[in-house]
Protein backbone atom coordinates (compact mmCIF):
# COMPACT_ATOMS: atom_id res chain seq x y z
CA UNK A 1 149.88 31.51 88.23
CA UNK A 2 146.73 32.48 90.49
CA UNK A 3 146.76 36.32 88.44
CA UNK A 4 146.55 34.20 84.85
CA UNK A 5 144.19 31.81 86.61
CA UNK A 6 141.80 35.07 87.50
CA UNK A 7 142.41 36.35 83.90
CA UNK A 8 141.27 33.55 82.17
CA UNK A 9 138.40 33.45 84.23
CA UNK A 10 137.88 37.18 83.83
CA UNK A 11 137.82 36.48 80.60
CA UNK A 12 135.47 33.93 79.95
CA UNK A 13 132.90 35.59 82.30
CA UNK A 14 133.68 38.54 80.10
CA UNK A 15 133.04 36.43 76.99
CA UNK A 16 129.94 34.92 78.65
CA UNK A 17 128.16 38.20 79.41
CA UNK A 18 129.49 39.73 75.75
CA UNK A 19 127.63 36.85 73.93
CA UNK A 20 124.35 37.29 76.48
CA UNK A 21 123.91 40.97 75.66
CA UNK A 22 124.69 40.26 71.92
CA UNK A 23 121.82 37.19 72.31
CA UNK A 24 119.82 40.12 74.04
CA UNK A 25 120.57 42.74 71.53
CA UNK A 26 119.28 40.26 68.79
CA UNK A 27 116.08 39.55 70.60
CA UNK A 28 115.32 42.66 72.07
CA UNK A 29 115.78 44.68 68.60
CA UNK A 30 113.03 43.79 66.59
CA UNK A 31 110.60 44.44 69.27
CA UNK A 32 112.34 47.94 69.86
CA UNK A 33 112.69 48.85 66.55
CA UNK A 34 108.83 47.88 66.26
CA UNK A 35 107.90 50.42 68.71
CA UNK A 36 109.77 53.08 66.99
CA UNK A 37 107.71 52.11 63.69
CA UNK A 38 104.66 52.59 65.62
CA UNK A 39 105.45 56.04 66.94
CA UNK A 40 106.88 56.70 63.54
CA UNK A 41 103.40 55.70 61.75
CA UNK A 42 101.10 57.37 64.62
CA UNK A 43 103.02 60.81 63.40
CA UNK A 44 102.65 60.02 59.78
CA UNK A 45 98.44 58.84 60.30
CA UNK A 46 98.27 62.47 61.69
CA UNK A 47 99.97 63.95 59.04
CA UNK A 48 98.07 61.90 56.55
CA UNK A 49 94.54 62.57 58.25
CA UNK A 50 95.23 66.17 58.68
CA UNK A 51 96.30 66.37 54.96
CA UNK A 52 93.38 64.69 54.13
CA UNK A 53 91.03 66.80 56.16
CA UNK A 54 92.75 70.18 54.23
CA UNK A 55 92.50 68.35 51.21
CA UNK A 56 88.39 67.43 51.76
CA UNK A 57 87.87 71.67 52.72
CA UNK A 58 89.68 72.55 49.63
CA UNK A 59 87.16 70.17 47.57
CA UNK A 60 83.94 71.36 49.01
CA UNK A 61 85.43 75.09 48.90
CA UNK A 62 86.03 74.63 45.10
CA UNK A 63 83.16 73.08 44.11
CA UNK A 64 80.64 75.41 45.91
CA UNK A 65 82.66 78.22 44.22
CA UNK A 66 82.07 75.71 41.22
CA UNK A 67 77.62 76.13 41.45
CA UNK A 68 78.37 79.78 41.91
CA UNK A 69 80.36 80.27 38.44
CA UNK A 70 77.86 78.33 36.54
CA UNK A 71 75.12 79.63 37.55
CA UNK A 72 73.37 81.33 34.57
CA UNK A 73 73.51 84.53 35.50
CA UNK A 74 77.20 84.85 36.50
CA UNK A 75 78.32 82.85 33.55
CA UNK A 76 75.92 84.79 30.97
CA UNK A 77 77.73 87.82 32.78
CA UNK A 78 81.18 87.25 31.82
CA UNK A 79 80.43 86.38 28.54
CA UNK A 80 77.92 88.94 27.98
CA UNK A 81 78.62 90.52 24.07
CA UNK A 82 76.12 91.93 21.94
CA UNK A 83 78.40 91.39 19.18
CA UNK A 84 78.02 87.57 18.79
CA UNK A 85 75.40 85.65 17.69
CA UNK A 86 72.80 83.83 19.91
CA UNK A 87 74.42 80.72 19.28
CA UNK A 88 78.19 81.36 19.67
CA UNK A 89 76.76 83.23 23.17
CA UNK A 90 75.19 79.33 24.05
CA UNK A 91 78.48 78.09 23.02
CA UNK A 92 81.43 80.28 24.93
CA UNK A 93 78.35 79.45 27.95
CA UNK A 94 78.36 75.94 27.23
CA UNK A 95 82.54 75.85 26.85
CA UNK A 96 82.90 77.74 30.04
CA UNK A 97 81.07 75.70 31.90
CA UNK A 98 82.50 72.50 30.40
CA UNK A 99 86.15 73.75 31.32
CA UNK A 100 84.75 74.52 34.45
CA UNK A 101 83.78 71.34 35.31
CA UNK A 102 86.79 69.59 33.75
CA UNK A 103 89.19 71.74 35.95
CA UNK A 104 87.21 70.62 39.45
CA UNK A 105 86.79 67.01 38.21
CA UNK A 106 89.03 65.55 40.21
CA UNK A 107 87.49 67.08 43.25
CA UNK A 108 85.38 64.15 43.43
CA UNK A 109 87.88 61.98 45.32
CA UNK A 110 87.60 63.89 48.30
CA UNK A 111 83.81 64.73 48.72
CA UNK A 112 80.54 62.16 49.01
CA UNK A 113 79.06 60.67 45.68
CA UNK A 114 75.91 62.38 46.41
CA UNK A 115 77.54 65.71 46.53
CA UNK A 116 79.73 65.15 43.33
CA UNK A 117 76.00 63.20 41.81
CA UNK A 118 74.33 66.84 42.72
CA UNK A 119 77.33 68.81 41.14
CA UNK A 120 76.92 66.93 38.13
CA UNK A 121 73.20 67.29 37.41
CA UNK A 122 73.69 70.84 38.03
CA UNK A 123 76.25 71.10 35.28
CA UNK A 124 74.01 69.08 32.90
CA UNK A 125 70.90 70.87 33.32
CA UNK A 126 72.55 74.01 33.14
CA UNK A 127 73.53 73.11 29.60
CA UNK A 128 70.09 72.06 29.26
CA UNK A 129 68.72 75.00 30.07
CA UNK A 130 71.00 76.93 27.70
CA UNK A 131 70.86 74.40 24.72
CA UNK A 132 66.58 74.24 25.41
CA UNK A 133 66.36 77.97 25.52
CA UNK A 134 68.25 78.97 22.10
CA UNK A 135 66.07 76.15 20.27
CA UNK A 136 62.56 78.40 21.70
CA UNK A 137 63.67 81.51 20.87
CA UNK A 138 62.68 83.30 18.29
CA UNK A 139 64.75 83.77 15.08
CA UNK A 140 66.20 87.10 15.41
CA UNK A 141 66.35 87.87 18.78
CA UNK A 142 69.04 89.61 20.11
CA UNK A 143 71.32 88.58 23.41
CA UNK A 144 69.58 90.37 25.58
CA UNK A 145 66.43 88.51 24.90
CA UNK A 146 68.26 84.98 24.84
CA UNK A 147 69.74 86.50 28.64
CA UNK A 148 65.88 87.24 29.85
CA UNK A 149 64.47 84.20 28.75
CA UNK A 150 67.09 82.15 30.82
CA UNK A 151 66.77 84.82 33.84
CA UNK A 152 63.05 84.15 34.19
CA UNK A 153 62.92 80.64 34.04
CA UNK A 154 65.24 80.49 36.43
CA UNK A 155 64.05 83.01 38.02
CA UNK A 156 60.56 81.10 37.89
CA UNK A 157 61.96 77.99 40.27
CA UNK A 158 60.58 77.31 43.28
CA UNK A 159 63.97 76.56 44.63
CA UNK A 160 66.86 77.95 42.93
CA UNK A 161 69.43 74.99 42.22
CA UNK A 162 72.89 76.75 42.51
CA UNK A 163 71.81 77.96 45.54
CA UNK A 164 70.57 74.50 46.85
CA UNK A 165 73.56 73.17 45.82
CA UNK A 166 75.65 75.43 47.49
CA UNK A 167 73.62 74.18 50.50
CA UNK A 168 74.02 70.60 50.34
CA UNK A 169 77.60 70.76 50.27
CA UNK A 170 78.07 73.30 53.20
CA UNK A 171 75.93 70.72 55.17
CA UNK A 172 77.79 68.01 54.34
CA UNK A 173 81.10 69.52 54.81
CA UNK A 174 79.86 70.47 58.33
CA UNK A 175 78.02 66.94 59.00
């Protein structure tokens, strides 16, 4: 009798400290788990910011490589045909630069609105510049001409915009 006695005790103190650590489990879980949320999320802000940070480089990097391409004499110089006519030259120009422009658009999320504002205007008065210079010259002329007249005004800028451009965003890449 005093060995079923002892088992019946062993077994409610067994029961007793199975229910405690299952009371424990159920309490202590949600705080553990918690934690390993935390750690999980401090790895993924990482990957996130790092991913970010590649992402922001890539943006700048493309859109300085963006001033270079439009700038009138590299654009003039992959189009360059004497074959054409003065205004289907202003046009593949214009086109190019257009497509250009649509195909970093999107670049915009990851740099400063004053840097994508400065992009911009560059892209629009380039067109300008292209559209403003086929109206002034004279009927006649051949490419070549059309190509100097562009050259020299911009050529004839105290600053050179693609260049300041180029500038501003290394800065505020860097900054």
């Amino acid at each position: 009798m005093e060995f079923e006695e002892l088992l019946k005790q062993l077994f409610i103190i067994s029961f007793g400290v199975l229910v405690a650590l299952v009371l424990a489990f159920y309490v202590v879980w949600p705080k553990v788990e918690y934690l390993f949320l935390k750690v999980s999320d401090i790895g993924q802000n990482k990957d996130l910011l790092k991913n970010t940070q590649h992402l922001k480089y890539a943006a700048y990097e493309r859109l300085i490589l963006f001033a270079h391409r439009i700038s009138p004499y590299q654009v003039m110089l992959r189009h360059h045909s004497n074959s054409i006519s003065i205004d289907e030259f202003k046009q593949l120009l214009i086109n190019d630069i257009e497509n250009e422009y649509q195909h970093n658009f999107t670049q915009q999320l990851y740099v400063s609105d004053a840097a994508w504002t400065n992009v911009k205007d560059l892209k629009e008065s380039t067109i300008s510049l292209f559209k403003n210079t086929a109206r002034v010259i004279p009927l006649g002329a051949k490419i070549d001409d059309y190509v100097a007249v562009v050259l020299k005004h911009v050529a004839e800028l105290e600053v050179n915009p693609y260049e300041a451009a180029q500038i501003i965003l290394k800065k505020e890449l860097t900054a």
